[in-house]
PDB file of N, CA and C in Angstrom:
ATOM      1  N   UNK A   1      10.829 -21.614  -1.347  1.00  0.00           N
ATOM      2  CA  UNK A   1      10.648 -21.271  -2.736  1.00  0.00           C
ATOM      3  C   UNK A   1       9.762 -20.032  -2.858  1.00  0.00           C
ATOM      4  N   UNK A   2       8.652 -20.265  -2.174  1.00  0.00           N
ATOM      5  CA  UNK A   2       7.873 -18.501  -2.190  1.00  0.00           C
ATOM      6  C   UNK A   2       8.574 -17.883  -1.400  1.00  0.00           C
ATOM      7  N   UNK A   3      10.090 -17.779  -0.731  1.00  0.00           N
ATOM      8  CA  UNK A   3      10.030 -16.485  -0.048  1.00  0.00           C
ATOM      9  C   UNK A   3      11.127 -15.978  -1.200  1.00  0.00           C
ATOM     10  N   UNK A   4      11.584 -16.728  -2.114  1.00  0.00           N
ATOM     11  CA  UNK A   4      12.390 -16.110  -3.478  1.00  0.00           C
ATOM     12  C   UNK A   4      11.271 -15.254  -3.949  1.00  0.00           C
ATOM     13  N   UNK A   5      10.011 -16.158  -4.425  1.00  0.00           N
ATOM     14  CA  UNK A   5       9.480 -15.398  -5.335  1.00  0.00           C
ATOM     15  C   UNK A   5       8.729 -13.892  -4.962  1.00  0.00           C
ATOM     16  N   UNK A   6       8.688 -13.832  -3.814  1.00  0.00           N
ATOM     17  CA  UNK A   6       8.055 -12.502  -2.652  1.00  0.00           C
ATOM     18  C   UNK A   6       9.468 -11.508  -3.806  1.00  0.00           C
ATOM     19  N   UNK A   7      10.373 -11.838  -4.072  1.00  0.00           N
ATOM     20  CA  UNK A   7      11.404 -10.826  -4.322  1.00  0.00           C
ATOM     21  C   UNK A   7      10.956 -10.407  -5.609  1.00  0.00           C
ATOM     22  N   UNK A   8      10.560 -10.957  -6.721  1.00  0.00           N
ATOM     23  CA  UNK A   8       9.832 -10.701  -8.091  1.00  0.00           C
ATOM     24  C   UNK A   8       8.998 -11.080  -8.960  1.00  0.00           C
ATOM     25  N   UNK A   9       8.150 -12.109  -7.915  1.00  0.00           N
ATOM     26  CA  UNK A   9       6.804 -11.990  -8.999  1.00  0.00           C
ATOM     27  C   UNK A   9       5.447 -11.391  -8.667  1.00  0.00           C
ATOM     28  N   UNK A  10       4.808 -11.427  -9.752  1.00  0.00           N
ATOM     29  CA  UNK A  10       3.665 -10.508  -9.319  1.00  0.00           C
ATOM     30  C   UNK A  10       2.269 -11.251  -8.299  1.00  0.00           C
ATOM     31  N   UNK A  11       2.035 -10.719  -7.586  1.00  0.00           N
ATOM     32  CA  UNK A  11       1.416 -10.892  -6.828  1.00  0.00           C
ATOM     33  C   UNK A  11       0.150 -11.858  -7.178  1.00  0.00           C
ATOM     34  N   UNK A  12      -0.203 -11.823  -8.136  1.00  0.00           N
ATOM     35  CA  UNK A  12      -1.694 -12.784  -8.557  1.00  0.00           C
ATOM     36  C   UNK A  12      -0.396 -14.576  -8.140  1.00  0.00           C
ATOM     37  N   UNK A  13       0.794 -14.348  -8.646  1.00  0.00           N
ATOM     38  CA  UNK A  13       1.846 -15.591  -8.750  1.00  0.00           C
ATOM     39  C   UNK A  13       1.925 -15.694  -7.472  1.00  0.00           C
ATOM     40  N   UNK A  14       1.919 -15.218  -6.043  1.00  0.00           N
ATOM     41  CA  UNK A  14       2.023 -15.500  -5.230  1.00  0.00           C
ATOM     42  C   UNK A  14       0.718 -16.392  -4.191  1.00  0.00           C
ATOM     43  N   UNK A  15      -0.199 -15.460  -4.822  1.00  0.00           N
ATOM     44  CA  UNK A  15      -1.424 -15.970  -4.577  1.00  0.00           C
ATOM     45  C   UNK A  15      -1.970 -17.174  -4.685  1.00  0.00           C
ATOM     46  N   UNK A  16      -1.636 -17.314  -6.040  1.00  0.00           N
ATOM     47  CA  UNK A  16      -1.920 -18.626  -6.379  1.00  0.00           C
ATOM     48  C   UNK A  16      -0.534 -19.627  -5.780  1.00  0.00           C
ATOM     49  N   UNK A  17       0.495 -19.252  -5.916  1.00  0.00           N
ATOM     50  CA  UNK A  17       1.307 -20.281  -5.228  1.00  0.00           C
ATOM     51  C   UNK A  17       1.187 -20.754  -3.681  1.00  0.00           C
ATOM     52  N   UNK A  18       0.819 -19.820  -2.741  1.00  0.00           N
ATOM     53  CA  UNK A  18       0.235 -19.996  -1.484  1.00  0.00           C
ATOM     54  C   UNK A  18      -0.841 -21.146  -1.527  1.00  0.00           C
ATOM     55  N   UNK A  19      -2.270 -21.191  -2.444  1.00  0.00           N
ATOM     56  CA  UNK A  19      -2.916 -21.834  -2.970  1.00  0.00           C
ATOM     57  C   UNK A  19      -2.182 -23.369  -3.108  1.00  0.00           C
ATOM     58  N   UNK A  20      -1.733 -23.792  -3.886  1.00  0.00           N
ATOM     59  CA  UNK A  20      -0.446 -24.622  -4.424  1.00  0.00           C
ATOM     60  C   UNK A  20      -0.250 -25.321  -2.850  1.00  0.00           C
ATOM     61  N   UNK A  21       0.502 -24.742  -2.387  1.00  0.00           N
ATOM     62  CA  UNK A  21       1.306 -25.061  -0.866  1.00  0.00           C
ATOM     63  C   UNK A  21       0.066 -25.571  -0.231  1.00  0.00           C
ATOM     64  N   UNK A  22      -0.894 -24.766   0.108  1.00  0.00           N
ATOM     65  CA  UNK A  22      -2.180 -25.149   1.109  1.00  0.00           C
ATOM     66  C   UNK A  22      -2.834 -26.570   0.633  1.00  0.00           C
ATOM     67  N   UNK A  23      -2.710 -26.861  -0.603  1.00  0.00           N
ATOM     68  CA  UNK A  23      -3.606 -27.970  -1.488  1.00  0.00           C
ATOM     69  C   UNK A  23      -2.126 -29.344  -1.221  1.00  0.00           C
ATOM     70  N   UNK A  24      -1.215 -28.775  -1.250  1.00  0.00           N
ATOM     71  CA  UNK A  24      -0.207 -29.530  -1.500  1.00  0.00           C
ATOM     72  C   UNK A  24      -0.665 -30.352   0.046  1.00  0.00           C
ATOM     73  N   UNK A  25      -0.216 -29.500   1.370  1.00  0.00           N
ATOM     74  CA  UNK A  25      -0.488 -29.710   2.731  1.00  0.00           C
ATOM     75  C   UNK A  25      -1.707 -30.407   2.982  1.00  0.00           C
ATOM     76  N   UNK A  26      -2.697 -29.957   2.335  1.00  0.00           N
ATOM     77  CA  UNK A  26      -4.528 -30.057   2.766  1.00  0.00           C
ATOM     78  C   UNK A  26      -4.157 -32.200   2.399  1.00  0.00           C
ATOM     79  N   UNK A  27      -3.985 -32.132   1.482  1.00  0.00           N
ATOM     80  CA  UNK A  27      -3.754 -33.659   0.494  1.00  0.00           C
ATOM     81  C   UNK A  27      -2.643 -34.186   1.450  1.00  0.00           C
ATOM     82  N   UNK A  28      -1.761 -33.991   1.734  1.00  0.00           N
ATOM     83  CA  UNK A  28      -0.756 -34.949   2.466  1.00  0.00           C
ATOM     84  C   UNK A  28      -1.307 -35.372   3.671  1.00  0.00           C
ATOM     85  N   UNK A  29      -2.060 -34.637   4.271  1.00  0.00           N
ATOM     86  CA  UNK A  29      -2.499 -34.530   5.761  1.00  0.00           C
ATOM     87  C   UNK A  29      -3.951 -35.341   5.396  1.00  0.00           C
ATOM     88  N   UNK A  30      -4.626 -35.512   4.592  1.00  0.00           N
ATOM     89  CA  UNK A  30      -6.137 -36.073   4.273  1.00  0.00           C
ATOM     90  C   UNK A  30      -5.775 -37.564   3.854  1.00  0.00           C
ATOM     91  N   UNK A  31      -6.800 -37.988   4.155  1.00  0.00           N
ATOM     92  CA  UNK A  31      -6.848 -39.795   3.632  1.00  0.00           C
ATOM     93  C   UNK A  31      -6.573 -40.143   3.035  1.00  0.00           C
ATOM     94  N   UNK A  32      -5.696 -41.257   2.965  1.00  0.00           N
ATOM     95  CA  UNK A  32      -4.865 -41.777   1.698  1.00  0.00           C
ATOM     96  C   UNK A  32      -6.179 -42.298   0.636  1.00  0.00           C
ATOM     97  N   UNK A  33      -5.756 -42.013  -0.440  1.00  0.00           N
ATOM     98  CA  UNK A  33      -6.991 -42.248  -1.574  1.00  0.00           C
ATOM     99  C   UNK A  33      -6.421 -43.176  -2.500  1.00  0.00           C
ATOM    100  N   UNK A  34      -7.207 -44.012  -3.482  1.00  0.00           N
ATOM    101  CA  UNK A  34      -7.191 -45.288  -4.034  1.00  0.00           C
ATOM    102  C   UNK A  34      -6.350 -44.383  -5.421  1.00  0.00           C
ATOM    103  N   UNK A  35      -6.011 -45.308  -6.975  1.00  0.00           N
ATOM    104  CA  UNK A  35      -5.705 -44.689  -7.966  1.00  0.00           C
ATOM    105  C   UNK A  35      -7.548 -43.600  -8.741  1.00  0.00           C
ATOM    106  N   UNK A  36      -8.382 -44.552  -8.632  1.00  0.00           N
ATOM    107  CA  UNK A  36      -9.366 -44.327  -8.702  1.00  0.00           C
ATOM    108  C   UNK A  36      -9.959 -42.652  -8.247  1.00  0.00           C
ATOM    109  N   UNK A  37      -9.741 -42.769  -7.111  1.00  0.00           N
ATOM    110  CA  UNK A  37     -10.162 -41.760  -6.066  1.00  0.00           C
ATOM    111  C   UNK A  37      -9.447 -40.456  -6.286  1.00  0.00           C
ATOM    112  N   UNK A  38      -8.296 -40.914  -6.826  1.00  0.00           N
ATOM    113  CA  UNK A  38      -7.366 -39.378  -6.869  1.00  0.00           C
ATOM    114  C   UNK A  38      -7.918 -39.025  -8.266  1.00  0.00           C
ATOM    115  N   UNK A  39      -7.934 -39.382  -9.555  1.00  0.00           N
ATOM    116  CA  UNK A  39      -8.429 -39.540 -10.770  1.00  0.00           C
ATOM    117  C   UNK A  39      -9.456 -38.451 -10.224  1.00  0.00           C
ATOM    118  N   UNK A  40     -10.965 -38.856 -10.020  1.00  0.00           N
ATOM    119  CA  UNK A  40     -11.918 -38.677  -9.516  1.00  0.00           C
ATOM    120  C   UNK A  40     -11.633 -37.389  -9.331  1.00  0.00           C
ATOM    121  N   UNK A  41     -10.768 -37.114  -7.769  1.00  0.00           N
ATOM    122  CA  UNK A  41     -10.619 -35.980  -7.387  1.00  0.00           C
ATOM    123  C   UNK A  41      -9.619 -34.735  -8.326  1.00  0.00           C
ATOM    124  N   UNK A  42      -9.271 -35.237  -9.046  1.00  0.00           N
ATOM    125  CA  UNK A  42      -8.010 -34.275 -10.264  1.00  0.00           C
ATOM    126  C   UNK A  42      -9.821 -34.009 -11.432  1.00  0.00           C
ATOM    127  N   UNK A  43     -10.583 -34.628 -11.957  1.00  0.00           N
ATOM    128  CA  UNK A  43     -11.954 -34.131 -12.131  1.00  0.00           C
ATOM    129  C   UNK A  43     -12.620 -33.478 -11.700  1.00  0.00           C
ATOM    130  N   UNK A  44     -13.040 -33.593 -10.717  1.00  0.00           N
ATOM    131  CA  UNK A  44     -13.706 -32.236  -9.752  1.00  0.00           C
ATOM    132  C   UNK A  44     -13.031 -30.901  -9.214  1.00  0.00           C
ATOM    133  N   UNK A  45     -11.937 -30.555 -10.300  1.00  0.00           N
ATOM    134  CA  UNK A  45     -11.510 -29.592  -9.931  1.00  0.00           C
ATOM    135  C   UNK A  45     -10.112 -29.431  -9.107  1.00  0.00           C
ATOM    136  N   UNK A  46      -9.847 -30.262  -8.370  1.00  0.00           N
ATOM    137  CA  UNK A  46      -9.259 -30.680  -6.944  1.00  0.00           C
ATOM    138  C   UNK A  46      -7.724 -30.025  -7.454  1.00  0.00           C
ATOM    139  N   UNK A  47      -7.308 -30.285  -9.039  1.00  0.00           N
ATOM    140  CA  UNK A  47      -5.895 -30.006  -9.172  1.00  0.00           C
ATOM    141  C   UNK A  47      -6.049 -28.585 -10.648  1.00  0.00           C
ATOM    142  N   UNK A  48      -7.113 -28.220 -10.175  1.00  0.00           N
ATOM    143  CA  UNK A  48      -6.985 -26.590 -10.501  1.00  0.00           C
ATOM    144  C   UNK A  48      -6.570 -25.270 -10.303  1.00  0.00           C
ATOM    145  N   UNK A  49      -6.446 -25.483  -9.142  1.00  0.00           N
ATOM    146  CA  UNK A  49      -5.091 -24.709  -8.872  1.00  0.00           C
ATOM    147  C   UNK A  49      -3.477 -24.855  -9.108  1.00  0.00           C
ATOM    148  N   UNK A  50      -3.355 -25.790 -10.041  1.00  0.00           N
ATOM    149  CA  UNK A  50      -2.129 -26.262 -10.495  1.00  0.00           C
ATOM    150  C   UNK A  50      -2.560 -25.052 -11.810  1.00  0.00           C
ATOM    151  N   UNK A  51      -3.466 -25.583 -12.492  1.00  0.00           N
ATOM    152  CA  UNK A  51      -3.712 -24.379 -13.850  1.00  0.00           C
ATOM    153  C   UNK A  51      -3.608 -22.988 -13.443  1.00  0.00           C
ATOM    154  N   UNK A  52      -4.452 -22.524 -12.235  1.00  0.00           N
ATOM    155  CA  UNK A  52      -3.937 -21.220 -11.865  1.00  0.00           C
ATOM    156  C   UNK A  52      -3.170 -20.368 -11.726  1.00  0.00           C
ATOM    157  N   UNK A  53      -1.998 -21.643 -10.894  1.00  0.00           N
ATOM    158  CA  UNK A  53      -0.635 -21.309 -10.958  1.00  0.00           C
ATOM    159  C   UNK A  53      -0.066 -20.979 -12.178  1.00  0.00           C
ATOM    160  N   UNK A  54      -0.171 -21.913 -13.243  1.00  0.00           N
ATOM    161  CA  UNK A  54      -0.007 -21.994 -14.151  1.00  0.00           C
ATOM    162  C   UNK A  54       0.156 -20.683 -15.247  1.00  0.00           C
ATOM    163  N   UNK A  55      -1.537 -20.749 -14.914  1.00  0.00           N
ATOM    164  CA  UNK A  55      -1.782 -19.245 -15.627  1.00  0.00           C
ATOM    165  C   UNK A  55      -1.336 -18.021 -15.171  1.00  0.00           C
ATOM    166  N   UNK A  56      -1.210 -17.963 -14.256  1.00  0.00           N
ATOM    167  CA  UNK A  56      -0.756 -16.552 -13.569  1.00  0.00           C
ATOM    168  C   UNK A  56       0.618 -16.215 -13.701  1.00  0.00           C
ATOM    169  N   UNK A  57       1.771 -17.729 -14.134  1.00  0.00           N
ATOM    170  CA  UNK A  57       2.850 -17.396 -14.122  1.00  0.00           C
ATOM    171  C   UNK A  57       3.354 -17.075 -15.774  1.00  0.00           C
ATOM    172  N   UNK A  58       2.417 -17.589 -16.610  1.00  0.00           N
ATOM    173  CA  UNK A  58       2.490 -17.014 -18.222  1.00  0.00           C
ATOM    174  C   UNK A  58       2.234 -15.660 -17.932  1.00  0.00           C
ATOM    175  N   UNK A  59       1.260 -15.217 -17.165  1.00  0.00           N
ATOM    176  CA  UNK A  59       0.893 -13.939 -17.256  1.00  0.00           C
ATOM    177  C   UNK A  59       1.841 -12.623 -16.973  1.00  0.00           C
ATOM    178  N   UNK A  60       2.330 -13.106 -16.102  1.00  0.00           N
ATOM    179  CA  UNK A  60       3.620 -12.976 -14.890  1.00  0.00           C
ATOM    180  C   UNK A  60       4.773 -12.662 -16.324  1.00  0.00           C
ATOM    181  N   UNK A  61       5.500 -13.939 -17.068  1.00  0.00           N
ATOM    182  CA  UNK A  61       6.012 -13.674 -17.752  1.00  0.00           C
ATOM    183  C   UNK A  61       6.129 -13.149 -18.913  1.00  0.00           C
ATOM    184  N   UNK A  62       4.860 -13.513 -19.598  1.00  0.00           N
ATOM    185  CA  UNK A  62       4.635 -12.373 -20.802  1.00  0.00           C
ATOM    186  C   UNK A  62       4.347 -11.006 -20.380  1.00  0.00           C
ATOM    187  N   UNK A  63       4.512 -10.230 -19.717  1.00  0.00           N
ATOM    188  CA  UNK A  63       4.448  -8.841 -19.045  1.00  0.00           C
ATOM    189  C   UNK A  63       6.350  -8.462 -18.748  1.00  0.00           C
ATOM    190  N   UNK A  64       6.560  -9.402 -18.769  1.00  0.00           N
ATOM    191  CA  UNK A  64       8.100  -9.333 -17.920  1.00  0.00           C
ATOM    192  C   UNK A  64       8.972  -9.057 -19.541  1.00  0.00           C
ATOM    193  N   UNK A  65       8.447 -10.280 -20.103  1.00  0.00           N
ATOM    194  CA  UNK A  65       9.061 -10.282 -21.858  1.00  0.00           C
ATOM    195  C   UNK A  65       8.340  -8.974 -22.634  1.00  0.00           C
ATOM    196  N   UNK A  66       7.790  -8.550 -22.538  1.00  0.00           N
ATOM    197  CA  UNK A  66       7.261  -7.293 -23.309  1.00  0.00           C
ATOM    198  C   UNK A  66       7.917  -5.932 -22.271  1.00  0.00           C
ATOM    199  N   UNK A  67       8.109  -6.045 -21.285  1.00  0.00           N
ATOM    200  CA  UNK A  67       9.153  -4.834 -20.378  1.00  0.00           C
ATOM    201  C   UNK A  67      10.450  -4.806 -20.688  1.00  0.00           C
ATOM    202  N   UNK A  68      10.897  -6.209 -21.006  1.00  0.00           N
ATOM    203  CA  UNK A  68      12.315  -6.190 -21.189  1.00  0.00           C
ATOM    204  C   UNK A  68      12.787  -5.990 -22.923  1.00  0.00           C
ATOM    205  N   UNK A  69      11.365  -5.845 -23.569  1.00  0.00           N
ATOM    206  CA  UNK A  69      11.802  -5.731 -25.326  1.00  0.00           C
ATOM    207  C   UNK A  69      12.029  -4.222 -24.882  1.00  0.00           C
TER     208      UNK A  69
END
Protein backbone atom coordinates (compact mmCIF):
# COMPACT_ATOMS: atom_id res chain seq x y z
CA UNK A 1 0.00 0.00 0.00
CA UNK A 2 2.90 2.62 0.61
CA UNK A 3 4.71 1.62 -2.39
CA UNK A 4 1.32 3.03 -4.40
CA UNK A 5 1.40 5.92 -2.38
CA UNK A 6 5.48 6.67 -3.02
CA UNK A 7 3.70 7.37 -6.65
CA UNK A 8 1.48 10.52 -5.30
CA UNK A 9 1.34 11.58 -2.06
CA UNK A 10 3.08 14.08 -0.36
CA UNK A 11 5.69 13.22 1.59
CA UNK A 12 4.65 14.45 5.28
CA UNK A 13 1.69 11.25 4.06
CA UNK A 14 4.38 8.99 3.72
CA UNK A 15 6.01 9.76 6.77
CA UNK A 16 3.49 9.42 8.79
CA UNK A 17 2.27 6.24 7.10
CA UNK A 18 5.72 4.50 7.66
CA UNK A 19 4.91 5.63 11.34
CA UNK A 20 1.42 3.70 11.02
CA UNK A 21 3.24 0.40 9.72
CA UNK A 22 6.10 0.59 12.52
CA UNK A 23 3.25 1.05 15.42
CA UNK A 24 1.12 -1.40 13.58
CA UNK A 25 4.40 -4.09 13.75
CA UNK A 26 5.85 -2.59 17.23
CA UNK A 27 1.99 -3.79 18.79
CA UNK A 28 1.68 -7.16 17.03
CA UNK A 29 5.12 -8.24 18.08
CA UNK A 30 4.64 -6.71 21.99
CA UNK A 31 2.57 -8.38 24.76
CA UNK A 32 -0.70 -9.27 24.38
CA UNK A 33 -2.61 -6.57 26.50
CA UNK A 34 -5.95 -6.87 28.53
CA UNK A 35 -9.27 -4.62 27.13
CA UNK A 36 -8.20 -2.34 29.91
CA UNK A 37 -4.57 -2.04 28.96
CA UNK A 38 -5.11 -1.20 25.34
CA UNK A 39 -7.77 1.63 26.44
CA UNK A 40 -5.00 2.89 28.72
CA UNK A 41 -2.52 2.70 26.01
CA UNK A 42 -4.92 4.50 23.01
CA UNK A 43 -4.72 7.48 26.20
CA UNK A 44 -1.25 7.93 26.42
CA UNK A 45 -0.93 8.79 23.10
CA UNK A 46 -0.07 5.22 21.80
CA UNK A 47 -2.78 5.63 18.76
CA UNK A 48 -1.66 9.13 17.70
CA UNK A 49 -0.22 8.48 15.01
CA UNK A 50 -3.42 7.24 13.57
CA UNK A 51 -4.43 11.27 13.89
CA UNK A 52 -1.23 12.12 12.15
CA UNK A 53 -1.89 10.07 9.49
CA UNK A 54 -4.94 11.39 9.50
CA UNK A 55 -4.00 14.85 9.39
CA UNK A 56 -1.47 14.82 6.91
CA UNK A 57 -3.75 13.08 4.50
CA UNK A 58 -6.57 16.09 4.72
CA UNK A 59 -3.66 18.13 4.19
CA UNK A 60 -2.43 16.07 1.32
CA UNK A 61 -5.93 16.42 -0.10
CA UNK A 62 -7.08 19.78 0.37
CA UNK A 63 -3.89 21.01 -1.60
CA UNK A 64 -4.72 18.40 -4.32
CA UNK A 65 -8.60 19.89 -4.40
CA UNK A 66 -7.51 23.50 -4.62
CA UNK A 67 -4.78 22.39 -7.71
CA UNK A 68 -7.33 20.68 -9.45
CA UNK A 69 -10.09 23.83 -9.14
Amino acid sequence: MIGRMHLISDPAVLVTAERVVDTIIETYLGPNRTLHELVAYAHQAGLSVMAEFSEACRKDLATRATTIR
